[in-house]
PDB file of N, CA and C in Angstrom:
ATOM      1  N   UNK A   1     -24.017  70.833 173.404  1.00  0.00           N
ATOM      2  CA  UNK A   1     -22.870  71.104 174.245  1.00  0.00           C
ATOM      3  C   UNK A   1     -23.379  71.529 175.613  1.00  0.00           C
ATOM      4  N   UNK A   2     -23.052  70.945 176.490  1.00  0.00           N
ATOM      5  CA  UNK A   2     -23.302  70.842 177.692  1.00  0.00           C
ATOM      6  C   UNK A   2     -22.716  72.323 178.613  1.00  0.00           C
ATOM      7  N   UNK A   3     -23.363  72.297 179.935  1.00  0.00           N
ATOM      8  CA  UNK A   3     -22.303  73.978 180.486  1.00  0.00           C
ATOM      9  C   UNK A   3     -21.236  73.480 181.133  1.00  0.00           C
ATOM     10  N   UNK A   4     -20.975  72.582 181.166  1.00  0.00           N
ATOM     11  CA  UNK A   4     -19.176  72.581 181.762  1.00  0.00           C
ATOM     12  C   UNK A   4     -18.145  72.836 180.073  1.00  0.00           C
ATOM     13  N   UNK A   5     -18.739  71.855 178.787  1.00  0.00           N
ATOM     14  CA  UNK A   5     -17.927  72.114 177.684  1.00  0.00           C
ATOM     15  C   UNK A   5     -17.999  73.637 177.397  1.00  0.00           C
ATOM     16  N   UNK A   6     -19.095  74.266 177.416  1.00  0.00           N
ATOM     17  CA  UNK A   6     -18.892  76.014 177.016  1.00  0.00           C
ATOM     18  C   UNK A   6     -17.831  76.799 178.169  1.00  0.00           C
ATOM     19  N   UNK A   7     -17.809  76.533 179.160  1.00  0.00           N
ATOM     20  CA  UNK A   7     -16.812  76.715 180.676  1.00  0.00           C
ATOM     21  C   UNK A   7     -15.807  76.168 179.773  1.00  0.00           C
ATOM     22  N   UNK A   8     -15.496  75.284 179.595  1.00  0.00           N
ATOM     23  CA  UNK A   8     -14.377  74.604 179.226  1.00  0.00           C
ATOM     24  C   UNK A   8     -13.221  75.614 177.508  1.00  0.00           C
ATOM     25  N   UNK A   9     -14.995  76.030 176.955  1.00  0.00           N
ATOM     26  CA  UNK A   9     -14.456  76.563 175.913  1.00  0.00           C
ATOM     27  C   UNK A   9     -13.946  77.891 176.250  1.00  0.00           C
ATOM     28  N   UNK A  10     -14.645  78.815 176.983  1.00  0.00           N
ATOM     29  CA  UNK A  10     -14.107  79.598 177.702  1.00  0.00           C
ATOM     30  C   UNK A  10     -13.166  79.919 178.019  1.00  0.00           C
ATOM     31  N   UNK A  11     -12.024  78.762 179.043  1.00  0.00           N
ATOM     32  CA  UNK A  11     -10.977  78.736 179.564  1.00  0.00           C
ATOM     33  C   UNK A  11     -10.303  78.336 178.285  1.00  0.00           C
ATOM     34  N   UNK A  12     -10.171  77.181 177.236  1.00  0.00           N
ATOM     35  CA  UNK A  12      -9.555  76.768 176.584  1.00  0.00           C
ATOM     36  C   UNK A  12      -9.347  77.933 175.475  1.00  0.00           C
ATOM     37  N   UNK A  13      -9.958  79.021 175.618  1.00  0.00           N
ATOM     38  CA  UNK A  13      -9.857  79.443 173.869  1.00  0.00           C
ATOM     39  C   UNK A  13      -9.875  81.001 174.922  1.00  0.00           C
ATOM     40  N   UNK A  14     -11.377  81.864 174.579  1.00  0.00           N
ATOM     41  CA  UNK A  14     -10.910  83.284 175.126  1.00  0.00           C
ATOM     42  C   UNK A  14     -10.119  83.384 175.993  1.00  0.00           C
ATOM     43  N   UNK A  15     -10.125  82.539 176.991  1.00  0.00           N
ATOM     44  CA  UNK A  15      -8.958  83.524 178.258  1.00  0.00           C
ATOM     45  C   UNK A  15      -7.511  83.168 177.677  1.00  0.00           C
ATOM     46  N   UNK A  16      -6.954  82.201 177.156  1.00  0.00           N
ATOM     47  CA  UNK A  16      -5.587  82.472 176.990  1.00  0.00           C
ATOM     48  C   UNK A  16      -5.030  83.777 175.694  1.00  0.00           C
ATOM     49  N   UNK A  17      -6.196  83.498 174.662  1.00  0.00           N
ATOM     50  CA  UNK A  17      -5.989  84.503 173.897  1.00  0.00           C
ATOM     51  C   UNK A  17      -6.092  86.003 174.324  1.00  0.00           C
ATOM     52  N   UNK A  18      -7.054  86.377 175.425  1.00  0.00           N
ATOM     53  CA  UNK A  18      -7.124  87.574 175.911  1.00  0.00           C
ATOM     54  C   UNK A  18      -5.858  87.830 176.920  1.00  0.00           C
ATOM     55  N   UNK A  19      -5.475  86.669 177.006  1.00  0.00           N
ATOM     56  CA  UNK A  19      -3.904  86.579 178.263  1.00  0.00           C
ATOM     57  C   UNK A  19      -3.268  86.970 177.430  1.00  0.00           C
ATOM     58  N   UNK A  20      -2.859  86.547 176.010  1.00  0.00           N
ATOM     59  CA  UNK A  20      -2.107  86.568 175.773  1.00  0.00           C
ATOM     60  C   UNK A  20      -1.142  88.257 175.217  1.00  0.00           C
ATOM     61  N   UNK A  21      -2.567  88.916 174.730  1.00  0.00           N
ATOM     62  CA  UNK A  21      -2.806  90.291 174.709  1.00  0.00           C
ATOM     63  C   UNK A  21      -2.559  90.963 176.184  1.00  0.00           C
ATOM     64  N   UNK A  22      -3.298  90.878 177.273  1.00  0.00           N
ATOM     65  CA  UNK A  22      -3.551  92.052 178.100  1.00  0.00           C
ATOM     66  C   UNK A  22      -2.873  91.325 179.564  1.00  0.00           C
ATOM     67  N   UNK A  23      -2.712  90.413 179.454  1.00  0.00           N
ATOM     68  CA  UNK A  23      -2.041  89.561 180.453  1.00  0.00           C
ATOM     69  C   UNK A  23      -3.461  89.123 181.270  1.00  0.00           C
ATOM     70  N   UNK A  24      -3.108  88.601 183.002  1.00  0.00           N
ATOM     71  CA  UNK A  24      -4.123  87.937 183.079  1.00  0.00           C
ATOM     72  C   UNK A  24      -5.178  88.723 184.233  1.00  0.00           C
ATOM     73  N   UNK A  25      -4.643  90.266 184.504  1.00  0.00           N
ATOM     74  CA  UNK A  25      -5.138  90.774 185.349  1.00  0.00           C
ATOM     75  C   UNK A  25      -6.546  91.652 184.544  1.00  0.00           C
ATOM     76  N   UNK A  26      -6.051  92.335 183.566  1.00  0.00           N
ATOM     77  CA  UNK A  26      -6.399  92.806 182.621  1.00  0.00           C
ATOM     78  C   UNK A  26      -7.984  91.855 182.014  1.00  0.00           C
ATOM     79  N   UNK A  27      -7.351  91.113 181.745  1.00  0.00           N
ATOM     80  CA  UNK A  27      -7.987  89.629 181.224  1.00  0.00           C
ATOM     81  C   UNK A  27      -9.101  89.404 182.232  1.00  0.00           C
ATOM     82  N   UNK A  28      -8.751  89.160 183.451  1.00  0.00           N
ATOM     83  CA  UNK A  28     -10.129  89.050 184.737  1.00  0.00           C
ATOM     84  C   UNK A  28     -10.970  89.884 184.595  1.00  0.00           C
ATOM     85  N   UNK A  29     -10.357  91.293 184.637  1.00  0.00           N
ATOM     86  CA  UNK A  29     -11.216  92.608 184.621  1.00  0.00           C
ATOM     87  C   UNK A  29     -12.321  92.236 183.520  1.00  0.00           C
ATOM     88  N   UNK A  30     -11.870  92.214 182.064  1.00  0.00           N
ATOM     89  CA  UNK A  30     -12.425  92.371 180.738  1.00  0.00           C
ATOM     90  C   UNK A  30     -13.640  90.711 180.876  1.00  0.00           C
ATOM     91  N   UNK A  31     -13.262  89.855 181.390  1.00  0.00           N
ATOM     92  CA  UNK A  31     -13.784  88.730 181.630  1.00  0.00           C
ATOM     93  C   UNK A  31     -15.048  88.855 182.163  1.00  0.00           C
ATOM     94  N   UNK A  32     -15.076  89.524 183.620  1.00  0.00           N
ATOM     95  CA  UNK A  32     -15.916  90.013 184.758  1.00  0.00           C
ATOM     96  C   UNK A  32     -16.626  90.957 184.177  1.00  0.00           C
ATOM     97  N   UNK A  33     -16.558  91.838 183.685  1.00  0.00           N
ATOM     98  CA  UNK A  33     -16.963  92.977 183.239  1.00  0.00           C
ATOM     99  C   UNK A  33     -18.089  92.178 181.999  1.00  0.00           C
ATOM    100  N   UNK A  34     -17.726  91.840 180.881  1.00  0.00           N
ATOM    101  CA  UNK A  34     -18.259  90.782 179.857  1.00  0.00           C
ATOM    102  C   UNK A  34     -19.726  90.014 180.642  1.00  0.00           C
ATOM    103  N   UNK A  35     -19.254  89.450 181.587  1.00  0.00           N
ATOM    104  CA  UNK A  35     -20.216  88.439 182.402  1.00  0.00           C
ATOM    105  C   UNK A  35     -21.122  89.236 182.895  1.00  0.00           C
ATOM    106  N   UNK A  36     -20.514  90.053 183.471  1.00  0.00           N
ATOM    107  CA  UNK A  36     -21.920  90.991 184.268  1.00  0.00           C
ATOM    108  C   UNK A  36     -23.260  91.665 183.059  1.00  0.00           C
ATOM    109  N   UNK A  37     -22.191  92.233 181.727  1.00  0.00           N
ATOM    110  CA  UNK A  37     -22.684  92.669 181.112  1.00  0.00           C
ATOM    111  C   UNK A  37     -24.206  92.074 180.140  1.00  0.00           C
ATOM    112  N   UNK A  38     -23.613  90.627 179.969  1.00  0.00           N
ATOM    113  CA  UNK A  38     -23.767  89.177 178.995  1.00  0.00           C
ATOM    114  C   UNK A  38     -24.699  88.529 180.171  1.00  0.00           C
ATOM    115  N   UNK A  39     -24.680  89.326 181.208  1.00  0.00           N
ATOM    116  CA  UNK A  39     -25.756  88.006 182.348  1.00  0.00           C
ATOM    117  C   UNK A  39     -25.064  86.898 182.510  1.00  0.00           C
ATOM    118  N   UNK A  40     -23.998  86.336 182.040  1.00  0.00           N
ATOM    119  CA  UNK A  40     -23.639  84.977 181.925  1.00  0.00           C
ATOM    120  C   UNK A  40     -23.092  84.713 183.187  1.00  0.00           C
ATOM    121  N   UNK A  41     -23.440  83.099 183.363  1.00  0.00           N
ATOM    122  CA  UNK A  41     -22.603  83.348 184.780  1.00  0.00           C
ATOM    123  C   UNK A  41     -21.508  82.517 184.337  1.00  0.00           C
ATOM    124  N   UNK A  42     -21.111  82.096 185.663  1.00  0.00           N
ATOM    125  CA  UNK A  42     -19.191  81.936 185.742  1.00  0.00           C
ATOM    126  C   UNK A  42     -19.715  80.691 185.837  1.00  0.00           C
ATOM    127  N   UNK A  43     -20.703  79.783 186.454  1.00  0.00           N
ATOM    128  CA  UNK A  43     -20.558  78.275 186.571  1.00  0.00           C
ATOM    129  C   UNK A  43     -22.041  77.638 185.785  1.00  0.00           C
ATOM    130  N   UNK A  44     -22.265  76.999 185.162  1.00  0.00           N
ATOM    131  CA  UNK A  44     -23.655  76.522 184.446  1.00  0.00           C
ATOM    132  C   UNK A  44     -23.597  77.671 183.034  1.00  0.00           C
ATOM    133  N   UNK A  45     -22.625  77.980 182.516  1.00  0.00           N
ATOM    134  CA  UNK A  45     -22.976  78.449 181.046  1.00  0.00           C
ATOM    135  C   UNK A  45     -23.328  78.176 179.814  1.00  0.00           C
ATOM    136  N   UNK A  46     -24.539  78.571 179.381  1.00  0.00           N
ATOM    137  CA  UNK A  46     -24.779  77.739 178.275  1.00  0.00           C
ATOM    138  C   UNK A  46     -24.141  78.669 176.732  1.00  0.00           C
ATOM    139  N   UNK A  47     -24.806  78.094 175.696  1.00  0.00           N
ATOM    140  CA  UNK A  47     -23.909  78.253 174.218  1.00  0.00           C
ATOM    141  C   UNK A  47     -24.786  79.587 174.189  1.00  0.00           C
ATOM    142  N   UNK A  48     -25.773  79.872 174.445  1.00  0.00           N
ATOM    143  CA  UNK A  48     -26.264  81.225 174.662  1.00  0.00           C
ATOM    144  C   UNK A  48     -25.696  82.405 175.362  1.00  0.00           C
ATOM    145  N   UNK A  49     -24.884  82.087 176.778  1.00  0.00           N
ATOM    146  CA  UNK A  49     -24.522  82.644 177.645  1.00  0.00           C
ATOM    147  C   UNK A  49     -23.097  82.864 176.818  1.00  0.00           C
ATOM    148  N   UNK A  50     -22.042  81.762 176.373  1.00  0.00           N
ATOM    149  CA  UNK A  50     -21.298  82.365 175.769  1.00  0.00           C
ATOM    150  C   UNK A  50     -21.212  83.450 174.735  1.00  0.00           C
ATOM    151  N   UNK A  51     -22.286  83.173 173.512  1.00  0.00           N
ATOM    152  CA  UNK A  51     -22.808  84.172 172.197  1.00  0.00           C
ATOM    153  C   UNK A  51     -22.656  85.445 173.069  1.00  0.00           C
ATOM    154  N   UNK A  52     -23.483  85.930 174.224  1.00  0.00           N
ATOM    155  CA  UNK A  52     -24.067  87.063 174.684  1.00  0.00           C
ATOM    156  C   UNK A  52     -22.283  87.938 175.286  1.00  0.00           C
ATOM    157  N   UNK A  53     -21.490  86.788 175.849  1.00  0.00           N
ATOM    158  CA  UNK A  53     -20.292  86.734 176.456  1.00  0.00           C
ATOM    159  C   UNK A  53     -19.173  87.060 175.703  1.00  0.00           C
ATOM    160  N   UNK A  54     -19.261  87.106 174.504  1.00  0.00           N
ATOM    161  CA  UNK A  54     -18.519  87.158 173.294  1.00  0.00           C
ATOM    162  C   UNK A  54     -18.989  88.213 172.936  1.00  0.00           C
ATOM    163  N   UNK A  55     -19.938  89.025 172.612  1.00  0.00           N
ATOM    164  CA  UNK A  55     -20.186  90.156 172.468  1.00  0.00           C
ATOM    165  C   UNK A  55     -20.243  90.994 172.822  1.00  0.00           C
ATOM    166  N   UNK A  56     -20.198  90.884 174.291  1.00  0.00           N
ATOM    167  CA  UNK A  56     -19.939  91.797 175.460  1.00  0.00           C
ATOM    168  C   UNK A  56     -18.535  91.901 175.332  1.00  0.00           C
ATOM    169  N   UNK A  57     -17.338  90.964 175.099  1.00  0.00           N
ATOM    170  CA  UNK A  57     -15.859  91.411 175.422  1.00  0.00           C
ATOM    171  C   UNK A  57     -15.903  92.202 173.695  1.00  0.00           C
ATOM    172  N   UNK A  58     -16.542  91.839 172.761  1.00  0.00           N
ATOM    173  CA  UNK A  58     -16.693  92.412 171.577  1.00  0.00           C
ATOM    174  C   UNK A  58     -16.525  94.105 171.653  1.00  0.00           C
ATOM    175  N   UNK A  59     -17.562  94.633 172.546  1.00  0.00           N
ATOM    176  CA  UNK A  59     -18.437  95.892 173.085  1.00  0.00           C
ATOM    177  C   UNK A  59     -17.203  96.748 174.179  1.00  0.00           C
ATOM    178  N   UNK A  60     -16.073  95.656 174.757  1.00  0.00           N
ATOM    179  CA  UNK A  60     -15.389  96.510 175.678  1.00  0.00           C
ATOM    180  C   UNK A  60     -14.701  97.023 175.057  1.00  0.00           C
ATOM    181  N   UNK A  61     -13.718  98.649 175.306  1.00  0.00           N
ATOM    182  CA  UNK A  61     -13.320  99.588 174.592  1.00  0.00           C
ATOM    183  C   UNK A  61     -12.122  99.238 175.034  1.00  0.00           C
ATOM    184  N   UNK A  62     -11.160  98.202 175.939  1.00  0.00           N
ATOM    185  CA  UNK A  62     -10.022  97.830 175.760  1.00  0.00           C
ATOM    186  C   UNK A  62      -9.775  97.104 175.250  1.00  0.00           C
ATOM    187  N   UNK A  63     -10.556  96.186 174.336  1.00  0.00           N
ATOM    188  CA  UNK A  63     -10.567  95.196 173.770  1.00  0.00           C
ATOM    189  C   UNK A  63     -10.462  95.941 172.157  1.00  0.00           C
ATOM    190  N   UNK A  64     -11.341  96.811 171.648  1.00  0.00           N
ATOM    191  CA  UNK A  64     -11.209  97.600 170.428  1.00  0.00           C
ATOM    192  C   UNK A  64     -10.343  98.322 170.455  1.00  0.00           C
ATOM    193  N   UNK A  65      -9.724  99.456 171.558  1.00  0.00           N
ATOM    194  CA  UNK A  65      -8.830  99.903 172.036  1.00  0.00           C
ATOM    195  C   UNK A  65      -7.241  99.469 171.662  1.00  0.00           C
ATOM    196  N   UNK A  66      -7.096  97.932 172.470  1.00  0.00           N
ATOM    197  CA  UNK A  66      -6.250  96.815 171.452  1.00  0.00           C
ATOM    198  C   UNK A  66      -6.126  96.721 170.285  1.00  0.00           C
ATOM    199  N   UNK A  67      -7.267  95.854 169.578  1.00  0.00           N
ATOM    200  CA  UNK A  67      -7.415  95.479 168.452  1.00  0.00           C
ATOM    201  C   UNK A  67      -8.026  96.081 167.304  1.00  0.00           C
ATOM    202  N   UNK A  68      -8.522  96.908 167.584  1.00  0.00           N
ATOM    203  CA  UNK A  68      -9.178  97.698 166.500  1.00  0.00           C
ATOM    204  C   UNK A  68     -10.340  97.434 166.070  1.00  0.00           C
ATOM    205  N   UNK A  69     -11.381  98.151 165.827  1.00  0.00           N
ATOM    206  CA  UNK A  69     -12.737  97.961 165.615  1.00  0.00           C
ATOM    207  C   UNK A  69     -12.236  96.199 164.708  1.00  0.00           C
ATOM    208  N   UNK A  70     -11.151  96.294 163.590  1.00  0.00           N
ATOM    209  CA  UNK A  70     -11.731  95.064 162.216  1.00  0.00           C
ATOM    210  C   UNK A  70     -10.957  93.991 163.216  1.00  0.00           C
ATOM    211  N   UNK A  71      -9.793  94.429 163.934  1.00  0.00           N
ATOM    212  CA  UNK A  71      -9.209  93.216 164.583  1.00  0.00           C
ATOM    213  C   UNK A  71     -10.162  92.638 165.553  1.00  0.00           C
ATOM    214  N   UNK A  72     -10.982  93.622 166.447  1.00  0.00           N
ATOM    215  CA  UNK A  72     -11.957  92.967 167.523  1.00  0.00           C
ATOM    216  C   UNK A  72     -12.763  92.359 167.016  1.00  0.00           C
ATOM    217  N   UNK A  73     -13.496  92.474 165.409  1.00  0.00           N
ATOM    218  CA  UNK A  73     -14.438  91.991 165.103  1.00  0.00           C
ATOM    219  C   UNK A  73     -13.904  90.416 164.249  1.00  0.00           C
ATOM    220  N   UNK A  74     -12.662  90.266 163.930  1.00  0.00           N
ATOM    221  CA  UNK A  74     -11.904  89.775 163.500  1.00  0.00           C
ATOM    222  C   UNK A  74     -11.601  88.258 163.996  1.00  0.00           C
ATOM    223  N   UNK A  75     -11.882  88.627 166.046  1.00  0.00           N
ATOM    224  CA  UNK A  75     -11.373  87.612 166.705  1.00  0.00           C
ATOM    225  C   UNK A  75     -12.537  87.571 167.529  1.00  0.00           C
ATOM    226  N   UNK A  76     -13.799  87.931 167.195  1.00  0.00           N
ATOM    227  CA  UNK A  76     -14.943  87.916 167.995  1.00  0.00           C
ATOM    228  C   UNK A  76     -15.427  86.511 167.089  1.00  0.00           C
ATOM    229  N   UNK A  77     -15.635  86.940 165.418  1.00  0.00           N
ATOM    230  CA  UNK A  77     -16.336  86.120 164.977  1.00  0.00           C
ATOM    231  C   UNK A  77     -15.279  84.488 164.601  1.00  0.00           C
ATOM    232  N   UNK A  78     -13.907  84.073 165.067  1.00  0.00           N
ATOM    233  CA  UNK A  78     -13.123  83.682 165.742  1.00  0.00           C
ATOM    234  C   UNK A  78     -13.929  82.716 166.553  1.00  0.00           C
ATOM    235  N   UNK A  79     -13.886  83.163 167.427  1.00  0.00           N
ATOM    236  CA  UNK A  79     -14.605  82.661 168.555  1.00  0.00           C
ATOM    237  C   UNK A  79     -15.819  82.222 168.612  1.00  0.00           C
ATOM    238  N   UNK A  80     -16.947  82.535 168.090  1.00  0.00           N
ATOM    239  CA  UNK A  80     -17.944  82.431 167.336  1.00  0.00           C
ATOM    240  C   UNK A  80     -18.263  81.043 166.545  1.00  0.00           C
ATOM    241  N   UNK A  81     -17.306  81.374 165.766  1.00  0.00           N
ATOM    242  CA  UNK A  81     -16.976  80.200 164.904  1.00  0.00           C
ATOM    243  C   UNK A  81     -16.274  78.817 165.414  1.00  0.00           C
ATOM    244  N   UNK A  82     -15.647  79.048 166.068  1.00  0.00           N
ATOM    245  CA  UNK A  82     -14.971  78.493 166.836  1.00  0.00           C
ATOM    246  C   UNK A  82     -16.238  76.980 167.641  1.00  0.00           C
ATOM    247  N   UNK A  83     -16.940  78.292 168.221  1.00  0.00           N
ATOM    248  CA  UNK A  83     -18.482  78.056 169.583  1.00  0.00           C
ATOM    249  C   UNK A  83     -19.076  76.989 168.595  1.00  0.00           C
ATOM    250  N   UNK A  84     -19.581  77.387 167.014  1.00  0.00           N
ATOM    251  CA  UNK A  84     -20.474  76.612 166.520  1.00  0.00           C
ATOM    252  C   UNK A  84     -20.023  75.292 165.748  1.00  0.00           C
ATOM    253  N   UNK A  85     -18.493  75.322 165.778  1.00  0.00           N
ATOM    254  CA  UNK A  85     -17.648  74.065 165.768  1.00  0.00           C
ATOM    255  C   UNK A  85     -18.340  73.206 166.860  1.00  0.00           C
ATOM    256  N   UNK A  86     -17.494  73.810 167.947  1.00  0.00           N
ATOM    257  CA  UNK A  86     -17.725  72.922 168.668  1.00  0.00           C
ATOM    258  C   UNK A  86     -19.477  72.741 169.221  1.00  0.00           C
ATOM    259  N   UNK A  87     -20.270  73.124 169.081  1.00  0.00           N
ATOM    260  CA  UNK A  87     -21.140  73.141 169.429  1.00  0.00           C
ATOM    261  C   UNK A  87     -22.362  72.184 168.894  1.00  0.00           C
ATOM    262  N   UNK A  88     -21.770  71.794 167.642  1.00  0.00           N
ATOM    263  CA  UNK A  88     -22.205  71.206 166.417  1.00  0.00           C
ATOM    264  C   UNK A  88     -22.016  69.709 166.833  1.00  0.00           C
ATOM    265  N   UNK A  89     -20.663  69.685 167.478  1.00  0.00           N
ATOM    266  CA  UNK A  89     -20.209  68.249 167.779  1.00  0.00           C
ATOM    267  C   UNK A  89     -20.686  67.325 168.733  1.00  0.00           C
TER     268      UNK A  89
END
């Protein structure tokens, strides 16, 4: 999987689900915050950069805060799973 499809997975899957929770301001913050944390950047991401990116919004305390330690871990490995779907393909 190439870094525009992990970008792609990105937009297609965490951000609407994190929209859909915290809306989309919220969502930038927790996004940005994740990236800085995860090293990942915003353009050329690889399936590594996501893993690291996913665990970082995993690690934010509005995100557990939300969902709860089993719900965050719930919709981390979600996503995860999700990554090695598509990643596989």
């Amino acid at each position: 999987m190439g870094p525009s499809q992990v970008s792609q997975l990105v937009n297609s899957l965490l951000k609407p689900e994190l929209e859909n929770v915290f809306g989309p301001g919220i969502t930038a913050r927790v996004l940005m915050s994740a990236r800085a944390k995860a090293n990942a950047p915003i353009i050329g991401m690889t399936s590594e950069d996501y893993v690291r990116l996913v665990e970082a919004i995993y690690q934010d305390e509005r995100v557990v805060g939300m969902w709860g330690e089993a719900g965050a871990r719930e919709i981390i490995k979600h996503w995860k799973d999700a990554a090695t779907r598509a990643f596989a393909a």
